[in-house]
C-alpha atoms as a PDB file:
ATOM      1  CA  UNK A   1     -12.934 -11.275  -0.724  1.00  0.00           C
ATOM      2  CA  UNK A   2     -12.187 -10.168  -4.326  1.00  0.00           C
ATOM      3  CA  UNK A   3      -8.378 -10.703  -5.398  1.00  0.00           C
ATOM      4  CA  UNK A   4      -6.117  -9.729  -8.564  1.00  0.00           C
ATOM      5  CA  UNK A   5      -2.536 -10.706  -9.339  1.00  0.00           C
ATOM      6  CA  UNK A   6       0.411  -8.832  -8.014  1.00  0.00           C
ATOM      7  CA  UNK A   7       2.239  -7.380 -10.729  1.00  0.00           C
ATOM      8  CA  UNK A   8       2.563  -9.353 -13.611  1.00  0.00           C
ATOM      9  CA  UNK A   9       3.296 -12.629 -12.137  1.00  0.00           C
ATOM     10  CA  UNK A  10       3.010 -12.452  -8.698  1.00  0.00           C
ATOM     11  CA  UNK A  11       0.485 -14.263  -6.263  1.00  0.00           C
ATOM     12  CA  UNK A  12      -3.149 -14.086  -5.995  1.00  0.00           C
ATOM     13  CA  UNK A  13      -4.128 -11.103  -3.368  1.00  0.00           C
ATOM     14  CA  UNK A  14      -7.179  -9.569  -1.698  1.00  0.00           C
ATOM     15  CA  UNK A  15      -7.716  -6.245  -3.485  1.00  0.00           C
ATOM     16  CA  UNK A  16      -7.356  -4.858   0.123  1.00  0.00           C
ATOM     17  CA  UNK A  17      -4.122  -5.049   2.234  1.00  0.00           C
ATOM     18  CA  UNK A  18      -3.736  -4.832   5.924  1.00  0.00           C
ATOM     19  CA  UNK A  19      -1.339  -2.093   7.134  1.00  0.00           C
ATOM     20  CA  UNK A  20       0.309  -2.989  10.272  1.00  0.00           C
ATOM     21  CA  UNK A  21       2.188   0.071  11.576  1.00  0.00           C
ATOM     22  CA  UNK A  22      -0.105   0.786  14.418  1.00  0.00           C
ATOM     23  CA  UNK A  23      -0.558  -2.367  15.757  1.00  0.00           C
ATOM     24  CA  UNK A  24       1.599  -1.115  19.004  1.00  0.00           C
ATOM     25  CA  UNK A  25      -0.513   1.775  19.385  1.00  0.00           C
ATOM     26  CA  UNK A  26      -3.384  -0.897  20.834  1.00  0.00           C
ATOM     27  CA  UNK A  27      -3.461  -3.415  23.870  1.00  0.00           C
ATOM     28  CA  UNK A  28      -2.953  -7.232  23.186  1.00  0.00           C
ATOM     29  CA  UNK A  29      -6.848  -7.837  23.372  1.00  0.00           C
ATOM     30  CA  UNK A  30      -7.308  -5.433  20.780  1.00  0.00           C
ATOM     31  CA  UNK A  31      -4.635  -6.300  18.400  1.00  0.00           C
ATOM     32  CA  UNK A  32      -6.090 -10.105  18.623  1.00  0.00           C
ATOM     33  CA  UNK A  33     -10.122  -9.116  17.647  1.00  0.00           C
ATOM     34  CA  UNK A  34      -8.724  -6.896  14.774  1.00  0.00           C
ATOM     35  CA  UNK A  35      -6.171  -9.806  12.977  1.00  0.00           C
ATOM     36  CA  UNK A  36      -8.976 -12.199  13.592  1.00  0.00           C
ATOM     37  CA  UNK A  37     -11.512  -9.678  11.592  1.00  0.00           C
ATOM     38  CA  UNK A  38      -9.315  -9.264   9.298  1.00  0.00           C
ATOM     39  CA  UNK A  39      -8.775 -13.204   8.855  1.00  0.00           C
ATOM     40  CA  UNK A  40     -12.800 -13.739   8.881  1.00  0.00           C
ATOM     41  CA  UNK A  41     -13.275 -11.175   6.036  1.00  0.00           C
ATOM     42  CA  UNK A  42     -10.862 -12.649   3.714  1.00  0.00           C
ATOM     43  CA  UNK A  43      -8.100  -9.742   4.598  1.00  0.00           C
ATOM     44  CA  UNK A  44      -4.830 -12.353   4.832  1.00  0.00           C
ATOM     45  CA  UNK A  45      -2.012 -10.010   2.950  1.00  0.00           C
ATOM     46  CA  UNK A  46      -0.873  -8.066   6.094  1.00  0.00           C
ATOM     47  CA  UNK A  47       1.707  -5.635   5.065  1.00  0.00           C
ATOM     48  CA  UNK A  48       4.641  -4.324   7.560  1.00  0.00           C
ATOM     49  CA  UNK A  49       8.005  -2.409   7.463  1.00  0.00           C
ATOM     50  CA  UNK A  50      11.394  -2.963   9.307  1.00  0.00           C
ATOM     51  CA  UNK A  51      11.214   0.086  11.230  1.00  0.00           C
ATOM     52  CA  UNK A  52       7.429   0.044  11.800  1.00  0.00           C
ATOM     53  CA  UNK A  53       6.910   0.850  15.678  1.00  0.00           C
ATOM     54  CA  UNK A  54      10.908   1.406  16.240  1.00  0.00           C
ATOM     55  CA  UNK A  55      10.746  -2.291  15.270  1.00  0.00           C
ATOM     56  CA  UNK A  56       8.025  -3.393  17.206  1.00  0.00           C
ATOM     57  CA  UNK A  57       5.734  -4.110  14.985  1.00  0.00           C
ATOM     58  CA  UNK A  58       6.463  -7.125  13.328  1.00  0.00           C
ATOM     59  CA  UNK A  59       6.921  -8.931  16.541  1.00  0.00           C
ATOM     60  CA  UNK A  60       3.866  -8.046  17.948  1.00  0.00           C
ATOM     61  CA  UNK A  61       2.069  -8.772  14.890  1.00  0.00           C
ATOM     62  CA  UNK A  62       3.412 -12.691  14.979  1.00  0.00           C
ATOM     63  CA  UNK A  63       2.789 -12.865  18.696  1.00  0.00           C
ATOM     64  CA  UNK A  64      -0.852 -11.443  17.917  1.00  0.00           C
ATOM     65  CA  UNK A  65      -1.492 -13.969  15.458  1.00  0.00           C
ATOM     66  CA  UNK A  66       0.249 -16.749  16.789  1.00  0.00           C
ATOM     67  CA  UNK A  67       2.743 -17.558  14.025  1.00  0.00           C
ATOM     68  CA  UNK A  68       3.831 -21.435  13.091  1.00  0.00           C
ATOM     69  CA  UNK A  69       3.257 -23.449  10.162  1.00  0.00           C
ATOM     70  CA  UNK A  70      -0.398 -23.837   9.969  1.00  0.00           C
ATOM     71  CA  UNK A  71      -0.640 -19.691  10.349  1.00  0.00           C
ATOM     72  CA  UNK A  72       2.057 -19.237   7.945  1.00  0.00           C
ATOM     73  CA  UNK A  73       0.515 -20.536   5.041  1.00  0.00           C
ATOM     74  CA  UNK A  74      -2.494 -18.906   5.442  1.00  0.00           C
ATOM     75  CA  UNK A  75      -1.120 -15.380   5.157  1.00  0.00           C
ATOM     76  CA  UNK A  76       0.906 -13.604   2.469  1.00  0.00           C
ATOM     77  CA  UNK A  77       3.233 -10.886   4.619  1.00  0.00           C
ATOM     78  CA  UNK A  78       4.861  -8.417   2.998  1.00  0.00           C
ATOM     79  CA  UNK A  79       7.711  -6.023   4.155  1.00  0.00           C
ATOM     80  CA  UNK A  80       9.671  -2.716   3.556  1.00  0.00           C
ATOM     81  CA  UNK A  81      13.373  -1.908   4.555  1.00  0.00           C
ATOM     82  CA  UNK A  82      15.571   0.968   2.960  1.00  0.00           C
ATOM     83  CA  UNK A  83      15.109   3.304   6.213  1.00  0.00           C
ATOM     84  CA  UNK A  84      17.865   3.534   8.673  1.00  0.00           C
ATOM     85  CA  UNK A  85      16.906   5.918  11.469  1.00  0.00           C
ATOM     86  CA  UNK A  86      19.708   8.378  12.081  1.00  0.00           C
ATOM     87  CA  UNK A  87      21.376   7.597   8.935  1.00  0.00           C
ATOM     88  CA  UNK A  88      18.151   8.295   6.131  1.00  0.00           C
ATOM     89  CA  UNK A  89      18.165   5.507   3.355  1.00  0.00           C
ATOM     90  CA  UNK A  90      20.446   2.436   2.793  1.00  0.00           C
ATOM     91  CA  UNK A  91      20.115   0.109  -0.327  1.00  0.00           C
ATOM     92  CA  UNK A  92      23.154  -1.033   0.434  1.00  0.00           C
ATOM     93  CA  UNK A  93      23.508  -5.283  -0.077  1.00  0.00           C
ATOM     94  CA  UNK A  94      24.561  -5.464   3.657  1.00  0.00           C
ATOM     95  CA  UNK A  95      21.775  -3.515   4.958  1.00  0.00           C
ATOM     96  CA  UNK A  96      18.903  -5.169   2.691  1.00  0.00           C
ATOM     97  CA  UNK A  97      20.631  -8.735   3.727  1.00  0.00           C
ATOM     98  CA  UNK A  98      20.440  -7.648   7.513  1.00  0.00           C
ATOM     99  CA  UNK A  99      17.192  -6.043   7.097  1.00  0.00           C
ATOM    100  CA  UNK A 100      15.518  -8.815   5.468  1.00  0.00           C
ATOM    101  CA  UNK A 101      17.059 -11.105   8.233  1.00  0.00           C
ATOM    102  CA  UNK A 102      15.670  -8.826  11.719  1.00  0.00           C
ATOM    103  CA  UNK A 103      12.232  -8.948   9.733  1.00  0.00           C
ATOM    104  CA  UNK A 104      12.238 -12.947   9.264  1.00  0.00           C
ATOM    105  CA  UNK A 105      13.175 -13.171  13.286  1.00  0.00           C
ATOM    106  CA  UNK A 106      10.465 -10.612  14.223  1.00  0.00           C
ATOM    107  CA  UNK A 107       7.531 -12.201  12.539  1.00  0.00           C
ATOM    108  CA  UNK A 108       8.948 -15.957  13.531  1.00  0.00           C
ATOM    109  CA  UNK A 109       8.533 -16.972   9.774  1.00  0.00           C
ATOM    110  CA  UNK A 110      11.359 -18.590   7.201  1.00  0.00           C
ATOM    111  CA  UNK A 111      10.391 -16.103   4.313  1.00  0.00           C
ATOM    112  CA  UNK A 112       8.503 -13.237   3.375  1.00  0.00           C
ATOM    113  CA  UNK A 113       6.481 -13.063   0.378  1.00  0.00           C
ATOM    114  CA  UNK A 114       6.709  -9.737  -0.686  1.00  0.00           C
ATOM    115  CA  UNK A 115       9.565  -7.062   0.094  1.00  0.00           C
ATOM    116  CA  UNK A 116       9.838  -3.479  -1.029  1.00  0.00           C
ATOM    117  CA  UNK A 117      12.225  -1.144  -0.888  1.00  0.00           C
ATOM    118  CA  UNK A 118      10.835   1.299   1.356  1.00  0.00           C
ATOM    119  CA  UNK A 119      11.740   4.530   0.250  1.00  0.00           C
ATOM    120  CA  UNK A 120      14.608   5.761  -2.506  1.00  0.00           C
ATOM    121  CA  UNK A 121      18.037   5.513  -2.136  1.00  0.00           C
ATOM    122  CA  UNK A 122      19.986   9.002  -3.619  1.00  0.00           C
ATOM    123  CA  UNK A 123      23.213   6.834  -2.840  1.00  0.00           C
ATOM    124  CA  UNK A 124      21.979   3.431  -4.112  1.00  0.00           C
ATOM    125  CA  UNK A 125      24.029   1.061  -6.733  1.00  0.00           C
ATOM    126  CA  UNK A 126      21.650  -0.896  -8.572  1.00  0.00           C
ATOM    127  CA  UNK A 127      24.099  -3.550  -8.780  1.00  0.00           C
ATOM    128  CA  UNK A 128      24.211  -4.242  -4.824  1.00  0.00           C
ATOM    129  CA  UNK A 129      20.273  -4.163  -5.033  1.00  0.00           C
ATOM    130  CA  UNK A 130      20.042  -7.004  -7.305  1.00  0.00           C
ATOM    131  CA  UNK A 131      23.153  -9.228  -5.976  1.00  0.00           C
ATOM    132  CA  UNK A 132      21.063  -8.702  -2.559  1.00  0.00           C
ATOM    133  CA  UNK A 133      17.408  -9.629  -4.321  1.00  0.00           C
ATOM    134  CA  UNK A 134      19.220 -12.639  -5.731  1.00  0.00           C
ATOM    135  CA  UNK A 135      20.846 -13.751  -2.336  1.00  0.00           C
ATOM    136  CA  UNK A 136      17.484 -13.620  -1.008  1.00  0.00           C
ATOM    137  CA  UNK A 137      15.500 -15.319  -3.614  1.00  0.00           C
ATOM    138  CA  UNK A 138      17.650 -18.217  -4.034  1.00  0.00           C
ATOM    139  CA  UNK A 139      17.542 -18.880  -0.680  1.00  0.00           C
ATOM    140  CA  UNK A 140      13.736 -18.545  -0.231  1.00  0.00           C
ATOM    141  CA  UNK A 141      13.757 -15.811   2.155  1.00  0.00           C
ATOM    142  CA  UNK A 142      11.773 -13.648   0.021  1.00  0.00           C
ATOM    143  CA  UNK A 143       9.572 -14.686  -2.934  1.00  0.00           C
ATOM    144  CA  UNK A 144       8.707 -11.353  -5.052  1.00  0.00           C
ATOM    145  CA  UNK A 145      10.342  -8.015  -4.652  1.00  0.00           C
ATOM    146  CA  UNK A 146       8.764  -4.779  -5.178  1.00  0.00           C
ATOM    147  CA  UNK A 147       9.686  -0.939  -4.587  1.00  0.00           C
ATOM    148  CA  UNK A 148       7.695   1.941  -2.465  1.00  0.00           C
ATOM    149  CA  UNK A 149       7.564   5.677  -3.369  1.00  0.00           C
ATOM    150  CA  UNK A 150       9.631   5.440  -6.559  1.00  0.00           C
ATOM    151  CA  UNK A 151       9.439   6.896 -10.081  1.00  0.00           C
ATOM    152  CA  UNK A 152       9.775   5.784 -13.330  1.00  0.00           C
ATOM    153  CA  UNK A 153      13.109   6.395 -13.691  1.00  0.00           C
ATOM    154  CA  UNK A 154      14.279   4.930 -10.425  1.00  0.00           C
ATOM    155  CA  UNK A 155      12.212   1.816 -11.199  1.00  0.00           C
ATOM    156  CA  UNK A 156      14.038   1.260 -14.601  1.00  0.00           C
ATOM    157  CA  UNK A 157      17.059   1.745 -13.238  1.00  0.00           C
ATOM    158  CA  UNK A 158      17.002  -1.128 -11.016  1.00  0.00           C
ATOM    159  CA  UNK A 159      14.713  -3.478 -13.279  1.00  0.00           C
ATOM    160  CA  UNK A 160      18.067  -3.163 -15.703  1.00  0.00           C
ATOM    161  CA  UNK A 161      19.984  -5.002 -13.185  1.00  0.00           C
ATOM    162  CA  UNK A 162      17.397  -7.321 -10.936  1.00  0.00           C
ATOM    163  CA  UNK A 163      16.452 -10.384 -12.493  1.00  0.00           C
ATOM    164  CA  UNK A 164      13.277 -10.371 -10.756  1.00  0.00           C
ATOM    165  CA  UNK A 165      10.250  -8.461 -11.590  1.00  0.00           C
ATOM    166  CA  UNK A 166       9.140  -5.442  -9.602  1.00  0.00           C
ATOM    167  CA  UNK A 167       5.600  -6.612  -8.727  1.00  0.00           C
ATOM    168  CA  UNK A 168       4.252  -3.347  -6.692  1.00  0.00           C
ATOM    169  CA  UNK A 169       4.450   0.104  -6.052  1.00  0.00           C
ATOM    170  CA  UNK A 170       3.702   1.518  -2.959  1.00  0.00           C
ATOM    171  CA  UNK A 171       2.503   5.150  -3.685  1.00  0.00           C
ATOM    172  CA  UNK A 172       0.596   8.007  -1.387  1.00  0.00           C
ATOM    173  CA  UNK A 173      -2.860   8.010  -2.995  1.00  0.00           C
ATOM    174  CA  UNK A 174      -6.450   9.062  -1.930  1.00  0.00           C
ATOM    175  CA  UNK A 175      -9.227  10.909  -3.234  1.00  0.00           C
ATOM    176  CA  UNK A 176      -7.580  14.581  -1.682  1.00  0.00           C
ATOM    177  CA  UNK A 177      -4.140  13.288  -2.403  1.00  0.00           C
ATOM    178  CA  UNK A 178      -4.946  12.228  -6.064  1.00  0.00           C
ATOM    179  CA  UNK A 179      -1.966  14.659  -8.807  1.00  0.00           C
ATOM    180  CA  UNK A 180      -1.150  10.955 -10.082  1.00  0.00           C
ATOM    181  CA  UNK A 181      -4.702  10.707 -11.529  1.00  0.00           C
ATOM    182  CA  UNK A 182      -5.223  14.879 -12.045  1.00  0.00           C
ATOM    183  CA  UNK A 183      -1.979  15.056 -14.056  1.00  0.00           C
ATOM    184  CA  UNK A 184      -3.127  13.044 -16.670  1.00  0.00           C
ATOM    185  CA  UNK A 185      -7.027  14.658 -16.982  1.00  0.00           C
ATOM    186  CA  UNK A 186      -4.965  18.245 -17.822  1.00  0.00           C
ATOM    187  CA  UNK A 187      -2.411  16.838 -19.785  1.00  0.00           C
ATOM    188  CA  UNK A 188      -0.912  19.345 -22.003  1.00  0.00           C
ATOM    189  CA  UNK A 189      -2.912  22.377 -20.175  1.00  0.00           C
ATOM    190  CA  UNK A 190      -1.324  25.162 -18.799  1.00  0.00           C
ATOM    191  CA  UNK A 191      -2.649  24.743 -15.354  1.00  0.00           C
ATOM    192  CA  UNK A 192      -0.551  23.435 -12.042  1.00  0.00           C
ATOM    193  CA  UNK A 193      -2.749  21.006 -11.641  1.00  0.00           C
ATOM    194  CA  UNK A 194      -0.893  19.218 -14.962  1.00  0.00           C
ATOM    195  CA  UNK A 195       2.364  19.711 -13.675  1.00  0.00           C
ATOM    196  CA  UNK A 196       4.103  15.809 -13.821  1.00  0.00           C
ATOM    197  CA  UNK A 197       5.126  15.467 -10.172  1.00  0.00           C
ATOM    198  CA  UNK A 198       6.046  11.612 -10.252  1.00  0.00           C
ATOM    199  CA  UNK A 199       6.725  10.783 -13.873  1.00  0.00           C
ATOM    200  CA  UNK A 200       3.922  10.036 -15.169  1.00  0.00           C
ATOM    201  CA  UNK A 201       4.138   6.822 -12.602  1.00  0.00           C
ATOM    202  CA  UNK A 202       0.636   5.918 -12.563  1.00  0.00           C
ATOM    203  CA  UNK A 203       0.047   4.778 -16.688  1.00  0.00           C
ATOM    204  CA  UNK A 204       3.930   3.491 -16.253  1.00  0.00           C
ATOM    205  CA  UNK A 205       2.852   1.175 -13.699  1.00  0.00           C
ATOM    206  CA  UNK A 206      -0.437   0.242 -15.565  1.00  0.00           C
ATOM    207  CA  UNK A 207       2.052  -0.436 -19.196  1.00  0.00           C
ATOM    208  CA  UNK A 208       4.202  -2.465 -17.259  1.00  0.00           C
ATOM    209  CA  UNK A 209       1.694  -4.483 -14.799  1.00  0.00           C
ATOM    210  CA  UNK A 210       3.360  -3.096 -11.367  1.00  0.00           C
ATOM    211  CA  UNK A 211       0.257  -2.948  -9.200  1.00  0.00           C
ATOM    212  CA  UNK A 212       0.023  -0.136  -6.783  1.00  0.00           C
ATOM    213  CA  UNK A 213      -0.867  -0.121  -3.327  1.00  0.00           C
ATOM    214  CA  UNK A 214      -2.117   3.545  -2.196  1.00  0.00           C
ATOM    215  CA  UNK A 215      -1.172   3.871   1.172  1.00  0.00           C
ATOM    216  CA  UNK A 216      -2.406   6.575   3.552  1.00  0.00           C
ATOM    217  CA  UNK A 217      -6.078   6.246   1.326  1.00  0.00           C
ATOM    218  CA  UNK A 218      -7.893   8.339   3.733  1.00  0.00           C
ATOM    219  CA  UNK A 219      -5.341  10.890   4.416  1.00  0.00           C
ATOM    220  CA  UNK A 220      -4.795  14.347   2.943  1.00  0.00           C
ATOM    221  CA  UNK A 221      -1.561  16.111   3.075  1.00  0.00           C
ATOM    222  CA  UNK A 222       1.039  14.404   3.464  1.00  0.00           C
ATOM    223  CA  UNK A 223       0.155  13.440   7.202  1.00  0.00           C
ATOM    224  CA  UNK A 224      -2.262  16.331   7.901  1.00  0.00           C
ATOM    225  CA  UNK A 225      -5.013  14.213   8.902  1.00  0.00           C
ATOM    226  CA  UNK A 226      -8.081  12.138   7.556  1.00  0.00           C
ATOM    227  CA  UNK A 227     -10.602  13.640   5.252  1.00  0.00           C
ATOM    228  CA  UNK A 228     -13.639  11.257   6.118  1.00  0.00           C
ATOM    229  CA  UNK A 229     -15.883  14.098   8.804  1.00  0.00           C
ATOM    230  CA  UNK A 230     -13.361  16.637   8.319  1.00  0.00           C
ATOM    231  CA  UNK A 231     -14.305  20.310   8.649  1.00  0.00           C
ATOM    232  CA  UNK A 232     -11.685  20.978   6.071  1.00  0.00           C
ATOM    233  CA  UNK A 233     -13.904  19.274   3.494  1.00  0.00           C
ATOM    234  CA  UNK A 234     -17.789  19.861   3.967  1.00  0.00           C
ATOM    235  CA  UNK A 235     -18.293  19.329  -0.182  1.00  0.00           C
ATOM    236  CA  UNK A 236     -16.560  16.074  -0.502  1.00  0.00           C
ATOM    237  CA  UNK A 237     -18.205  14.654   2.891  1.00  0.00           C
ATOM    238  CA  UNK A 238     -21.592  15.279   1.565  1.00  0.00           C
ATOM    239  CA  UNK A 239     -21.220  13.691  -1.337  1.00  0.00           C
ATOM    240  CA  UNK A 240     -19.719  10.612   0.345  1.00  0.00           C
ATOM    241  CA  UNK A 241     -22.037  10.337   2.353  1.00  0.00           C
ATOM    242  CA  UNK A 242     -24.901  11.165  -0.171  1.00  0.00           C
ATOM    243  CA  UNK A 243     -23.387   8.271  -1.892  1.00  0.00           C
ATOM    244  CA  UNK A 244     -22.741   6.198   1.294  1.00  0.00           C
ATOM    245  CA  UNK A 245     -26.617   6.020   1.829  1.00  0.00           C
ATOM    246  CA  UNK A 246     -27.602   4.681  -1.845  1.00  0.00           C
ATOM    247  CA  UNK A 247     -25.571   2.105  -1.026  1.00  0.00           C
ATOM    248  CA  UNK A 248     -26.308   1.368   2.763  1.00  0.00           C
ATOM    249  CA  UNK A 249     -22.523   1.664   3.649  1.00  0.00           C
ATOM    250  CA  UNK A 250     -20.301   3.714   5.547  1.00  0.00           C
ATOM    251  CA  UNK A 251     -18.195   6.931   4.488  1.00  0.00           C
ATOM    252  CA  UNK A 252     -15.138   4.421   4.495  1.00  0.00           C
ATOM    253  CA  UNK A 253     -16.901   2.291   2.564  1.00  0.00           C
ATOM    254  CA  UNK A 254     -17.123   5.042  -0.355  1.00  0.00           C
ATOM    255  CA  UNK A 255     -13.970   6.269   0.205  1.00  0.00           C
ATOM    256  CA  UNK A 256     -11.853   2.732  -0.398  1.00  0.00           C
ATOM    257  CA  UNK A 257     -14.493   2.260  -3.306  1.00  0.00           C
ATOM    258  CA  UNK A 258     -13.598   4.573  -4.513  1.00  0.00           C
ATOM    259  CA  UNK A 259      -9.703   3.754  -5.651  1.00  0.00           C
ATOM    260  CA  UNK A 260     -10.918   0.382  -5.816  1.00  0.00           C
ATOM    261  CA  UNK A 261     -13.042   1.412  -9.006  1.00  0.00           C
ATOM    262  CA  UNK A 262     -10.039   3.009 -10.892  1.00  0.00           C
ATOM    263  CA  UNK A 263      -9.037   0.135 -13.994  1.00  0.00           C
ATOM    264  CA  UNK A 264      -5.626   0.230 -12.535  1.00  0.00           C
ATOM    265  CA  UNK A 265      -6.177  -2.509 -10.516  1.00  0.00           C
ATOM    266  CA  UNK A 266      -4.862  -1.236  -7.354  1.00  0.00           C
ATOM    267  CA  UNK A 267      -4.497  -2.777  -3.855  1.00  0.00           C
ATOM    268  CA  UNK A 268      -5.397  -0.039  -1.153  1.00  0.00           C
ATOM    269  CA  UNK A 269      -3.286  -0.472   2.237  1.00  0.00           C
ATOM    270  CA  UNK A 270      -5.861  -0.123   4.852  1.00  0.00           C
ATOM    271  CA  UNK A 271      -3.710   2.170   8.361  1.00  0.00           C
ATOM    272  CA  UNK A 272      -6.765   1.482  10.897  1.00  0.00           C
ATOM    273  CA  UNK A 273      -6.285  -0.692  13.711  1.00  0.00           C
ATOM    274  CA  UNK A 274     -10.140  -0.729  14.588  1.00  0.00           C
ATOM    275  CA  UNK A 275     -11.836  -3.763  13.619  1.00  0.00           C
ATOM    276  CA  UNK A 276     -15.335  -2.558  12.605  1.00  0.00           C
ATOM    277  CA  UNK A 277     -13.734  -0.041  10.073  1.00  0.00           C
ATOM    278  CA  UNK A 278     -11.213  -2.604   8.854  1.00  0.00           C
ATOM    279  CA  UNK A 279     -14.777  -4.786   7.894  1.00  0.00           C
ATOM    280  CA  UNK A 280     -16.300  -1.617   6.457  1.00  0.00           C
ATOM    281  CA  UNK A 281     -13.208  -1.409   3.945  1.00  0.00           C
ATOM    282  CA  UNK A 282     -13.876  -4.825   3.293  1.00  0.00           C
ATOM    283  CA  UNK A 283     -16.984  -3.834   2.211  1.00  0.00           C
ATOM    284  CA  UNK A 284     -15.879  -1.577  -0.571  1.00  0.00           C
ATOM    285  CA  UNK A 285     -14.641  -4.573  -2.470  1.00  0.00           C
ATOM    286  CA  UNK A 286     -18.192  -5.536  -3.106  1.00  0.00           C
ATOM    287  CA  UNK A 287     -19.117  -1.833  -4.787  1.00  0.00           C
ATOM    288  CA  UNK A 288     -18.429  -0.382  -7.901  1.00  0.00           C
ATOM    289  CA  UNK A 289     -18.936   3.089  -8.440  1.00  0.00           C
ATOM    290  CA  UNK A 290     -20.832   4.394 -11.333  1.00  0.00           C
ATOM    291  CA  UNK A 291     -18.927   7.638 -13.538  1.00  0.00           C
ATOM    292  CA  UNK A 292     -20.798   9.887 -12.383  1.00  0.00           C
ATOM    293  CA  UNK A 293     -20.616   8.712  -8.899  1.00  0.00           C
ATOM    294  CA  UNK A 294     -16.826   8.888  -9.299  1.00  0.00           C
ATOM    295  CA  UNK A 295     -16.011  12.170 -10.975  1.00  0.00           C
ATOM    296  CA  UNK A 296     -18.861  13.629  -8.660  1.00  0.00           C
ATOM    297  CA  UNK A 297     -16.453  12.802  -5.769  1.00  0.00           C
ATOM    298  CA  UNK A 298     -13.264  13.685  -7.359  1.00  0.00           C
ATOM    299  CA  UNK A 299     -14.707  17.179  -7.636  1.00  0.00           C
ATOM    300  CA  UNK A 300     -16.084  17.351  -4.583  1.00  0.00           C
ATOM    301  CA  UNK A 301     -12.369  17.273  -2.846  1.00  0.00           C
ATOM    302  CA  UNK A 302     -11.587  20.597  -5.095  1.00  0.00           C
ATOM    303  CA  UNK A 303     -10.271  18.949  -7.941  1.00  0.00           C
ATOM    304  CA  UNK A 304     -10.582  20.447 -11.367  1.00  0.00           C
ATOM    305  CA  UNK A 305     -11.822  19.038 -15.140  1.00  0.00           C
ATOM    306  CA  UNK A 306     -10.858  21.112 -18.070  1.00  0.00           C
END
């Protein structure tokens, strides 16, 4: 399996993450075939979140895999807190601290080597955030920090105060779901598709070597459903699939290949819990789309070229 660097000084990674908030939608049995897949293709950077199956997730996922030592240093596991239930979003020191602490007990490990903060804070102090990151990186419970769903703005804010560098970004992306990328093709055009929704967050994160992890790659909407055989989107399926046959792959295939082939580097967070669709994303790191082949499938989702 291909890897890159997170961020700008972060650890080597598969270019391909494995998303684990489903894992408690499948029986034991299940769960064990797909982590082993995942293990035998190269796919070790499993990412999770604190609230990720009402908290179930995590725990499952150590149980699945059979966490100790010899496990742990295989794998790099990442995490997201930030989202109370019932309250909306805490950055607060206490809740990060406590956060990080229910993850570390749920997966069975000492440390985690990514966390993000999940989603933004309107109420957060940027000061708690880093005496929190620092609490937690001088102990060793968590190696590099990152943020999910944030802006420019919001990311310098708290990069003023945290000693540590913000490694990743974890941002909605896919080939229906794409204004990031749009934005900047009708820069300075009077159309809506240049309207700057997020900042301008996709060349900040490229200047400042924060890699992003697309999650929901396969989704349009915001959780509408997936665009891969969807009646919503006859044009873009023939393509991809007109595509899918040069290369002898699946649709999936395409699809992940086809974020995968942008220069930013990116690390796709894969949301099936299906084994032989988790090893045809795999496949996509071993396929790089021509031009044509990509603005021929950017098109064929709707989007627009001056």
């Amino acid at each position: 399996m291909k890897s890159i660097k997170l961020g700008r000084c972060g650890p080597q990674v598969p270019v391909i993450a494995v998303g684990c908030m489903r894992i408690n939608k499948i029986e034991a049995a299940e769960a064990e075939r797909f982590v082993k897949t995942a293990l035998d293709l190269g796919l070790n950077f499993f990412d999770h979140a604190d609230i990720y199956g009402g908290k179930t997730c995590e725990e499952i996922f150590s149980r699945t895999i059979g966490m100790n030592a010899s496990v742990r240093e295989k794998i790099i596991l990442q995490s997201k807190c930030g989202i109370r239930p019932k309250v909306a979003y805490d950055f607060s020191k206490e809740h990060i601290l406590s956060s990080v602490e229910g993850s570390l007990k749920r997966l069975n490990t000492d440390y985690l080597d990514v966390l993000l903060l999940h989603r933004p804070d309107a109420l957060m102090e940027p000061e708690e955030v880093a005496a929190a990151f620092e609490t937690l990186h001088n102990s060793g419970k968590v190696r590099n920090f990152g943020v999910s769903n944030h802006n420019p703005g919001q990311i310098r804010l708290l990069q003023k105060y945290v000693k540590q560098p913000l490694l990743a970004n974890q941002l909605q992306l896919s080939i229906t779901n794409c204004t990031m990328i749009s934005q900047g093709i009708h820069n300075n055009m009077q159309v809506d598709a240049a309207a700057d929704r997020d900042g301008g967050i996709l060349d900040f994160c490229r200047f400042h070597n924060i890699t992003i992890q697309p999650w929901s790659p396969f989704q349009y909407g915001t959780f509408s459903g997936v665009f891969l055989d969807s009646k919503e989107f006859p044009q873009l399926n023939t393509k991809i699939d007109e595509i899918a046959g040069k290369y002898n792959v699946s649709n999936t295939t395409i699809a992940l290949a086809w974020l995968l082939r942008h220069p930013a580097k990116m690390q796709p967070i894969t949301g099936t819990m299906n084994a032989g669709r988790l090893a045809d994303c795999a496949k996509a790191a071993d396929i790089t789309l021509t031009r044509e082949e990509w603005y021929s499938i950017y098109l064929a989702a709707g989007n627009t070229l001056p």
